[in-house]
PDB file of N, CA and C in Angstrom:
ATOM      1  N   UNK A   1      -2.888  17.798  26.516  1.00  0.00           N
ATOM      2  CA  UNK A   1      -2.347  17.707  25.165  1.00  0.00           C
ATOM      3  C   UNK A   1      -2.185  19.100  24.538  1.00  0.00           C
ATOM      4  N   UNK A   2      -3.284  19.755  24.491  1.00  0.00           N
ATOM      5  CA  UNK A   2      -3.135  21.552  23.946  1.00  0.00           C
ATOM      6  C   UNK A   2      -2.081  22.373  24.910  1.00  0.00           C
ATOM      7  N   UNK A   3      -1.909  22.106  25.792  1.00  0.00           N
ATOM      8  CA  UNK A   3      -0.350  22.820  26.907  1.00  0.00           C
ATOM      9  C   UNK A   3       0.831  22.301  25.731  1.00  0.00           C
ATOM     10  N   UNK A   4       1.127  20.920  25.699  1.00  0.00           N
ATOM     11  CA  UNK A   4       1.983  20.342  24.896  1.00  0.00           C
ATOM     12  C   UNK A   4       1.996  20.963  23.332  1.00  0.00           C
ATOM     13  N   UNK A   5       1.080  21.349  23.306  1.00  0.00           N
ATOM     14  CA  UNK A   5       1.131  21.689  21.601  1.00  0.00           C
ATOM     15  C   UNK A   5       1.379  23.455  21.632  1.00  0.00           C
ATOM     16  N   UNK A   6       1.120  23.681  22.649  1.00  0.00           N
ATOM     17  CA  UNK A   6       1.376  25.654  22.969  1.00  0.00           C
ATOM     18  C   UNK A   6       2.891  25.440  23.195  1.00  0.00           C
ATOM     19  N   UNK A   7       3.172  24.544  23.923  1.00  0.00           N
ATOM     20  CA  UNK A   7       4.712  25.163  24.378  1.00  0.00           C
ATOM     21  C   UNK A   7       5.575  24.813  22.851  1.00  0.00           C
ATOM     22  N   UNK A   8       5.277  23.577  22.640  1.00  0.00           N
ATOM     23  CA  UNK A   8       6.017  23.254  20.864  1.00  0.00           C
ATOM     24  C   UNK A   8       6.047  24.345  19.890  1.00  0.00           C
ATOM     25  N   UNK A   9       5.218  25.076  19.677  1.00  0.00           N
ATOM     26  CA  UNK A   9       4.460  26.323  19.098  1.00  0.00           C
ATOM     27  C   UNK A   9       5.788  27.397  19.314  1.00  0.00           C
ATOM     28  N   UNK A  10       5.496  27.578  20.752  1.00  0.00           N
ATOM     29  CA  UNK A  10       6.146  28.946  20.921  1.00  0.00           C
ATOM     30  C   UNK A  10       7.297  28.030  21.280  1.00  0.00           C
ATOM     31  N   UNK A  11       8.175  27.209  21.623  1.00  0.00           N
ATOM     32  CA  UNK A  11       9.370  26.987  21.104  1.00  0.00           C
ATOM     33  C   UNK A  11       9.867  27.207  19.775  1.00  0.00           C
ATOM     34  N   UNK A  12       9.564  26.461  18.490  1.00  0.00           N
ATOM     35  CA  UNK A  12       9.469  26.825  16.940  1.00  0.00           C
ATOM     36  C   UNK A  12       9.242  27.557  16.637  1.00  0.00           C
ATOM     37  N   UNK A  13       8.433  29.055  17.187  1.00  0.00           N
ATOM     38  CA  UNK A  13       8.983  30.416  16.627  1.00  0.00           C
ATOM     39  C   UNK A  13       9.499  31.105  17.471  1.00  0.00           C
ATOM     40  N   UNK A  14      10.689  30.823  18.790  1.00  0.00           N
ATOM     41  CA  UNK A  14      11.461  31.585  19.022  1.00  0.00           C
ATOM     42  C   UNK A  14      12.808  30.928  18.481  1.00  0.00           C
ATOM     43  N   UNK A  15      12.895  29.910  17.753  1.00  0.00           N
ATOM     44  CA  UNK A  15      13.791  28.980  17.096  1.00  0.00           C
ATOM     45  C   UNK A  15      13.767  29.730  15.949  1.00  0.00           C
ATOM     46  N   UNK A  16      12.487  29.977  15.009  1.00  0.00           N
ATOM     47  CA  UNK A  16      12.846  30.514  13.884  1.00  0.00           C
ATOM     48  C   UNK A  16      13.238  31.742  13.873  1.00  0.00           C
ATOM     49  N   UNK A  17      13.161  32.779  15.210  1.00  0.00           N
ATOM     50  CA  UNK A  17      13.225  33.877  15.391  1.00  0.00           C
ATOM     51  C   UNK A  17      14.573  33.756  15.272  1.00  0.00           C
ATOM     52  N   UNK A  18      15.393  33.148  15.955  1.00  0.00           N
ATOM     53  CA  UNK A  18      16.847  33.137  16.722  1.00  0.00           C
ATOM     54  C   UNK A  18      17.448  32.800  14.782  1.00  0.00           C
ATOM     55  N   UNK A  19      17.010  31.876  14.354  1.00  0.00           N
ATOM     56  CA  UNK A  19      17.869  31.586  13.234  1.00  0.00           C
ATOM     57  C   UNK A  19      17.916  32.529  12.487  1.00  0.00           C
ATOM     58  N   UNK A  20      16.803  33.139  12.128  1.00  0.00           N
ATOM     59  CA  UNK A  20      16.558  34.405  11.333  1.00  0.00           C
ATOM     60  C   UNK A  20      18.008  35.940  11.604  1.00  0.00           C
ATOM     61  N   UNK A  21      17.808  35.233  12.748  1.00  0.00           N
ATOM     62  CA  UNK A  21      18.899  36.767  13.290  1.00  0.00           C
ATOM     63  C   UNK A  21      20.277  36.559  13.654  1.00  0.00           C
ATOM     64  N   UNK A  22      20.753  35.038  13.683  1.00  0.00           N
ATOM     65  CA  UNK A  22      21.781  34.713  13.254  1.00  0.00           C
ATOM     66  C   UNK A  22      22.567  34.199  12.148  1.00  0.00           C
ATOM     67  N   UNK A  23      21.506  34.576  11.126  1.00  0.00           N
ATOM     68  CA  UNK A  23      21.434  33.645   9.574  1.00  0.00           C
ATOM     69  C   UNK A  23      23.072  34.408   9.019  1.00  0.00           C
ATOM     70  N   UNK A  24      22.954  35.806   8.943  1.00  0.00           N
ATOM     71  CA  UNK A  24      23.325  36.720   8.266  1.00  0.00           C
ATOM     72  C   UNK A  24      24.992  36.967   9.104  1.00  0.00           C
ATOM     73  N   UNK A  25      24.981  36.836  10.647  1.00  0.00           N
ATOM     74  CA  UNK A  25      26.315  37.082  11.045  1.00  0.00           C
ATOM     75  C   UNK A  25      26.833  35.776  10.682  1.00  0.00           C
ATOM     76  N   UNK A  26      26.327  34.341  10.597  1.00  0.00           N
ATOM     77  CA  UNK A  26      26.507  33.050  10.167  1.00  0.00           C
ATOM     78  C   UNK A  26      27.546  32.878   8.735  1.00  0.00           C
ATOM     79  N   UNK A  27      26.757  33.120   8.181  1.00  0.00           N
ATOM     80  CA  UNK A  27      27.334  33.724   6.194  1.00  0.00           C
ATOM     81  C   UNK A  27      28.337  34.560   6.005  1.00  0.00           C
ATOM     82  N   UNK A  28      28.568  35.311   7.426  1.00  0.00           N
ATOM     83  CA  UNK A  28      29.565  36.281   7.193  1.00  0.00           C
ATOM     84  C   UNK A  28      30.760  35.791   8.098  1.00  0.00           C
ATOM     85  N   UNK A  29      31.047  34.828   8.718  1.00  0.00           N
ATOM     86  CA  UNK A  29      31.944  34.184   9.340  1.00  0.00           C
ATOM     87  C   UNK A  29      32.163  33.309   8.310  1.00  0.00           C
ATOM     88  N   UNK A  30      31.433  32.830   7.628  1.00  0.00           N
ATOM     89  CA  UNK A  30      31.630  31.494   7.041  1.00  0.00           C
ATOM     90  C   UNK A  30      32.313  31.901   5.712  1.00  0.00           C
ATOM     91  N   UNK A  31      31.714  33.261   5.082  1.00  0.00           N
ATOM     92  CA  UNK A  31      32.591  33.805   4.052  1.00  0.00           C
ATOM     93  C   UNK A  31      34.206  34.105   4.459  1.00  0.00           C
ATOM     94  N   UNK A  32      34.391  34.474   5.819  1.00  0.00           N
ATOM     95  CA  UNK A  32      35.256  35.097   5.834  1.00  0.00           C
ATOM     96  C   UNK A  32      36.702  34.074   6.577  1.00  0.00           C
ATOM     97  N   UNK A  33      36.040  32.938   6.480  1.00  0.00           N
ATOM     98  CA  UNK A  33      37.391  31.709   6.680  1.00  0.00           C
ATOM     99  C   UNK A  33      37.398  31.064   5.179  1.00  0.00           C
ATOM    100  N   UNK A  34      38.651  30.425   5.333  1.00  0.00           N
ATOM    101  CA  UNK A  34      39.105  29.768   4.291  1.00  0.00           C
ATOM    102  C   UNK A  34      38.418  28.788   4.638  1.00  0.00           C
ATOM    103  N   UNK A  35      38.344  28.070   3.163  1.00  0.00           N
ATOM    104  CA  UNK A  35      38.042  26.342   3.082  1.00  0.00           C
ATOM    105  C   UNK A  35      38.622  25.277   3.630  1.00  0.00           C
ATOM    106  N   UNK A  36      40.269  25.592   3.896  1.00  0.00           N
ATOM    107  CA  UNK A  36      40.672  24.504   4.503  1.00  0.00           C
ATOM    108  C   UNK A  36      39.968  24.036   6.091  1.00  0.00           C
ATOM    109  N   UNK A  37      39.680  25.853   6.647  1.00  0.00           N
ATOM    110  CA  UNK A  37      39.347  25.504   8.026  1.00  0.00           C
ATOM    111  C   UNK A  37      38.107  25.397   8.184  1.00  0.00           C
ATOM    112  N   UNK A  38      37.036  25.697   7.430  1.00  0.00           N
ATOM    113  CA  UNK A  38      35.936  24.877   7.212  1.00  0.00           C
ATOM    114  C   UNK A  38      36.014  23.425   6.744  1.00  0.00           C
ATOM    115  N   UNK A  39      36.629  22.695   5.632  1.00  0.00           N
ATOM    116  CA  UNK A  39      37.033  21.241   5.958  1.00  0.00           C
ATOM    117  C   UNK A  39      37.247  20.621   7.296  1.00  0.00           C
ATOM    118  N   UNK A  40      37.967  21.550   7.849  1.00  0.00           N
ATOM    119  CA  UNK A  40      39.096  21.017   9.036  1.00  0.00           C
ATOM    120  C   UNK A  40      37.434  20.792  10.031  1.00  0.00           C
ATOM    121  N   UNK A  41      37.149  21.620  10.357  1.00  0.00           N
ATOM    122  CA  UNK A  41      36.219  21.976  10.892  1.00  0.00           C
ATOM    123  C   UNK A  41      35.209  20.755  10.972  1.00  0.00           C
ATOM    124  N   UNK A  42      34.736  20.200  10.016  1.00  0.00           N
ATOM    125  CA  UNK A  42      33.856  19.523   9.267  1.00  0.00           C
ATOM    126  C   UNK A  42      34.639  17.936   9.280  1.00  0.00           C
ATOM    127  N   UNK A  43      35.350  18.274   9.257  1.00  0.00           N
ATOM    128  CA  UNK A  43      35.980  16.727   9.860  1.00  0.00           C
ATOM    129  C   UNK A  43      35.974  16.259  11.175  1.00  0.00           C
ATOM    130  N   UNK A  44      36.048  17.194  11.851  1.00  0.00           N
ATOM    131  CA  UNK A  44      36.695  17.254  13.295  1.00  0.00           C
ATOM    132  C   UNK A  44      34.997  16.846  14.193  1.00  0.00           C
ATOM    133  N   UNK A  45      33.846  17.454  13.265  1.00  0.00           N
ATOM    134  CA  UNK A  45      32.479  17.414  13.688  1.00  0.00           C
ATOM    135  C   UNK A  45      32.180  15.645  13.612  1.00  0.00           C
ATOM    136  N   UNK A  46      32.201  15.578  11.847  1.00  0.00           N
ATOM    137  CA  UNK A  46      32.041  14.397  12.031  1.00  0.00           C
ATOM    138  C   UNK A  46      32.622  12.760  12.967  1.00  0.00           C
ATOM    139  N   UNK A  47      33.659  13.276  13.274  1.00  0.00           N
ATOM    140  CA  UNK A  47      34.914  12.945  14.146  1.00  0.00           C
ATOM    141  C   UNK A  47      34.282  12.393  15.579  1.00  0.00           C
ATOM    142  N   UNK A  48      33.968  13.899  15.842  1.00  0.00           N
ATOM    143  CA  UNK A  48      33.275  13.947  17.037  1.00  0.00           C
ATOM    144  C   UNK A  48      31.727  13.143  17.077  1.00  0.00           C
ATOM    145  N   UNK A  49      30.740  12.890  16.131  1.00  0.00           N
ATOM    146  CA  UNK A  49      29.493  12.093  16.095  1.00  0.00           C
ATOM    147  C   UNK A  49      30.076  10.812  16.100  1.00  0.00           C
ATOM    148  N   UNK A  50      31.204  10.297  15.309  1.00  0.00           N
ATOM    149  CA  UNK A  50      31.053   8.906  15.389  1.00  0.00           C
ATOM    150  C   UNK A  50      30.835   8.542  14.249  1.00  0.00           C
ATOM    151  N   UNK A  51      31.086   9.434  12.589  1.00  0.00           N
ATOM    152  CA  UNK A  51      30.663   9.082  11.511  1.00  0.00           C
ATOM    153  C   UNK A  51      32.023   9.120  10.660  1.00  0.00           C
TER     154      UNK A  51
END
């Protein structure tokens, strides 16, 4: 059970690591498209789940 709870561990902070350091190029793509193609985008996702 403690193996299982080490690897969860250090999965979830190389997860928070990774988000942390893609937060910022993230915001800056996302600033730098228009809304339509973020809609578009966002349709096409939900599209794709089945919602």
């Amino acid at each position: 059970m403690t193996a299982i709870v080490n690897t969860v561990l250090k999965k979830h902070k190389r997860a928070s690591k990774c988000l942390e350091e893609t937060e910022g190029p993230y915001i800056e793509i996302t600033h730098s498209i228009g809304q339509d193609k973020i809609r578009k985008w966002s349709d096409e996702e939900s599209e794709a789940l089945g919602l």
